[in-house]
C-alpha atoms as a PDB file:
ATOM      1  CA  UNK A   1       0.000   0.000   0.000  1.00  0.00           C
ATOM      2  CA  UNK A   2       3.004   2.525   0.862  1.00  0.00           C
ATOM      3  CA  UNK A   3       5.763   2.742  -1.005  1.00  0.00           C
ATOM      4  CA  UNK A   4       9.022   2.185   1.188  1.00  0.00           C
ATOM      5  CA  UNK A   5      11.220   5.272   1.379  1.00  0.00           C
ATOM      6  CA  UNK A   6      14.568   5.288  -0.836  1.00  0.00           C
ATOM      7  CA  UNK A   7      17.397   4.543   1.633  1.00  0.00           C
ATOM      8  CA  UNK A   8      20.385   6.804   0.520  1.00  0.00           C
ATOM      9  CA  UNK A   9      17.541  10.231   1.239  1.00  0.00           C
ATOM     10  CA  UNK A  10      17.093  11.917   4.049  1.00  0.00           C
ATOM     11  CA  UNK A  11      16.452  14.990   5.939  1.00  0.00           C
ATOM     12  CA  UNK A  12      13.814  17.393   4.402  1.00  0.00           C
ATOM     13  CA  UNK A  13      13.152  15.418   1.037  1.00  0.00           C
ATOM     14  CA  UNK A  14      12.921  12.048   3.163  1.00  0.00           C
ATOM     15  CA  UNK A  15      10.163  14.139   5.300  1.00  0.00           C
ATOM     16  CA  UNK A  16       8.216  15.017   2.030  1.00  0.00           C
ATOM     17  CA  UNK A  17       8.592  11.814   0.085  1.00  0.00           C
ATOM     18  CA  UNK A  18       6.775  10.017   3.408  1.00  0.00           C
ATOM     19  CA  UNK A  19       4.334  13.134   3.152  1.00  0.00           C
ATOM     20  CA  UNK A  20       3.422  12.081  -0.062  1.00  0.00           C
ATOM     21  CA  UNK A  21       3.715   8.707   0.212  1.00  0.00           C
ATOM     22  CA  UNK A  22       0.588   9.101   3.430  1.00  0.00           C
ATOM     23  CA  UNK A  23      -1.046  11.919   2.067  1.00  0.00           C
ATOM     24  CA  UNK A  24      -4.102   9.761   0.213  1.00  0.00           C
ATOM     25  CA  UNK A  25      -4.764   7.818   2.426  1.00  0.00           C
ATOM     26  CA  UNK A  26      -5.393  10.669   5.173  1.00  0.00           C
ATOM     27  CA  UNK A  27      -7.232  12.148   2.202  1.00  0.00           C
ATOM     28  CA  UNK A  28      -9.854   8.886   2.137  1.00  0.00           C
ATOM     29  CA  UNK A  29      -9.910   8.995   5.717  1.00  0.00           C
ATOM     30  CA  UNK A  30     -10.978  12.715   6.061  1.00  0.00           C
ATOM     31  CA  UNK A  31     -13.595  11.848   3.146  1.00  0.00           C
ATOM     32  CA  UNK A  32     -15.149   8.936   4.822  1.00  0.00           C
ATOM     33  CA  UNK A  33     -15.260  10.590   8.065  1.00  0.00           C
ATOM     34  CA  UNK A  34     -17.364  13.803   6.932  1.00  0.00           C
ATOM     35  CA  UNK A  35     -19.158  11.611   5.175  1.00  0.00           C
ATOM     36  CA  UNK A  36     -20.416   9.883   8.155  1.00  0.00           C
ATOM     37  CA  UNK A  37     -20.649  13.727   9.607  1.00  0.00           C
ATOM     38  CA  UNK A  38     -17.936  15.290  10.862  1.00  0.00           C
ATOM     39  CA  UNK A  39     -16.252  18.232  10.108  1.00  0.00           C
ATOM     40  CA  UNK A  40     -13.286  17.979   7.976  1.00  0.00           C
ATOM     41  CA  UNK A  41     -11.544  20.484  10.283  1.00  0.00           C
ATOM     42  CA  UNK A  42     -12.926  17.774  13.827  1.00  0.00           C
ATOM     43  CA  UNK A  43     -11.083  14.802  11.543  1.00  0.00           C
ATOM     44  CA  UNK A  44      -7.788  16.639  10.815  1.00  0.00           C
ATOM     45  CA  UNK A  45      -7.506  17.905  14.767  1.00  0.00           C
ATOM     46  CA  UNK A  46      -8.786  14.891  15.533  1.00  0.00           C
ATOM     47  CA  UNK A  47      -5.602  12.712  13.560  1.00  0.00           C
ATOM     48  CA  UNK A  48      -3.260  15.610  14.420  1.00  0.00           C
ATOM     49  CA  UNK A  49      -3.862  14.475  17.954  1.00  0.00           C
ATOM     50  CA  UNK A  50      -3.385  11.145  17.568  1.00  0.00           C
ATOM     51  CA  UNK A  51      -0.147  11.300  15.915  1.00  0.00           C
ATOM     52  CA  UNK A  52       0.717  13.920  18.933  1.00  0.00           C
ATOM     53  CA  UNK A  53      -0.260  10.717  21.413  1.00  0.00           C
ATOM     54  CA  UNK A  54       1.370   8.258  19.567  1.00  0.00           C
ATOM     55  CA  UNK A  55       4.704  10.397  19.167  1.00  0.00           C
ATOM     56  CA  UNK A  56       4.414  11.154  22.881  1.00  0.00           C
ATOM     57  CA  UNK A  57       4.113   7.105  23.493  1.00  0.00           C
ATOM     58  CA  UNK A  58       7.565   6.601  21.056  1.00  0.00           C
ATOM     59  CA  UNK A  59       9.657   8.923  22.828  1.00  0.00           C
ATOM     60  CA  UNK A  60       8.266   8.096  26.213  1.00  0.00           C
ATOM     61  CA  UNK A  61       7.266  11.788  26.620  1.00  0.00           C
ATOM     62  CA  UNK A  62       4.723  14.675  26.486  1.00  0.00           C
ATOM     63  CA  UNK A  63       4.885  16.352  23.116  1.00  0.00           C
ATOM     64  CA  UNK A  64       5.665  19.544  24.613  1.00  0.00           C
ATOM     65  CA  UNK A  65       8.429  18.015  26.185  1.00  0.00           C
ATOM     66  CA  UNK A  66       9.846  16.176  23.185  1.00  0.00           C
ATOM     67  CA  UNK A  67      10.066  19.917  21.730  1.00  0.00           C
ATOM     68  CA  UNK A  68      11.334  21.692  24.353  1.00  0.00           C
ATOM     69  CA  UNK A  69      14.229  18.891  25.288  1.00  0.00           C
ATOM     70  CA  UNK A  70      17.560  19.517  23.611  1.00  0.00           C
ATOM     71  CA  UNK A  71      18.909  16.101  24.456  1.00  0.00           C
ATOM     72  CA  UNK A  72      18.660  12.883  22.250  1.00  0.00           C
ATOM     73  CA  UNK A  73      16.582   9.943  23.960  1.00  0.00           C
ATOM     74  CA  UNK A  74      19.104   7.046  25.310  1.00  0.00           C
ATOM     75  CA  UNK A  75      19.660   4.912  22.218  1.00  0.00           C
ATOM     76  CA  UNK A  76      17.933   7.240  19.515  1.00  0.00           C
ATOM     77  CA  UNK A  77      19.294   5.821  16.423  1.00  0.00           C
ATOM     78  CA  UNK A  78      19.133   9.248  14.477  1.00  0.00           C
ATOM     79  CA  UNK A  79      19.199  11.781  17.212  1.00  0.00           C
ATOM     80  CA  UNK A  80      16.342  13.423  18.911  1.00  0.00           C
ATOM     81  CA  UNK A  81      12.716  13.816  17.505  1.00  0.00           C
ATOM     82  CA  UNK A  82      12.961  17.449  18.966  1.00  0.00           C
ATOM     83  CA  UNK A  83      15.970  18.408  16.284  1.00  0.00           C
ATOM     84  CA  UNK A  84      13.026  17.670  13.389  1.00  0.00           C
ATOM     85  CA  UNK A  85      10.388  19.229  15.117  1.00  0.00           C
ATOM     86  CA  UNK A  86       9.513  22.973  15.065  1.00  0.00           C
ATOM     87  CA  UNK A  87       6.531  24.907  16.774  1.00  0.00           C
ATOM     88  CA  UNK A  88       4.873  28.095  14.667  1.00  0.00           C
ATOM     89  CA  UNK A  89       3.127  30.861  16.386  1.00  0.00           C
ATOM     90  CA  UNK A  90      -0.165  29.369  15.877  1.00  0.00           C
ATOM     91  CA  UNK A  91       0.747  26.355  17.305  1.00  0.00           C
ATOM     92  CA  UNK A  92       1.043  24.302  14.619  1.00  0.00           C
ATOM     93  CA  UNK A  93       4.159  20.992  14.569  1.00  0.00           C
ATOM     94  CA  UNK A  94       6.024  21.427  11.204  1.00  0.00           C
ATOM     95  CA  UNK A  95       8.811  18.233  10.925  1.00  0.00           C
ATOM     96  CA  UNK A  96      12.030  19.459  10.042  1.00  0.00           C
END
């Protein structure tokens, strides 16, 4: 169903390639939900808050904590979640 990311790319282009590569499939899930009557806005909160849980349940840690935290989790194979995360005024999580 996914298409497995190309080994020798990473950083930003990585990022966007998985973007891509998830991007319909969040698209059909949106869809179905507002069919069944929610708000498109309620379903993209509402996955934007599970992927805040389930990032908080990876790095053992609050989400505002795995931002804020300058040190790389014991073991982290690539360094620390934080170093690819950003927070914009509005509140928004970009991945760096």
């Amino acid at each position: 169903m996914f298409l497995s990311p190309l080994q020798h790319w990473v950083g930003e282009y990585r990022r966007k390639q998985c973007a891509r590569t998830i991007s319909p499939t969040i698209a059909l899930i949106v869809d179905k939900a507002h069919l069944a009557g929610w708000s498109r806005e309620e379903v993209l909160i509402a996955i934007a808050d599970a992927a805040d849980h389930q990032l908080a349940d990876i790095t053992g840690t609050s989400i505002a904590k795995v931002i804020d935290n300058v040190n790389p989790p014991a073991g982290s194979p690539e360094g620390p979640v934080q170093n690819h995360l950003s927070v914009q005024r509005n509140g928004t999580i970009l991945i760096r």
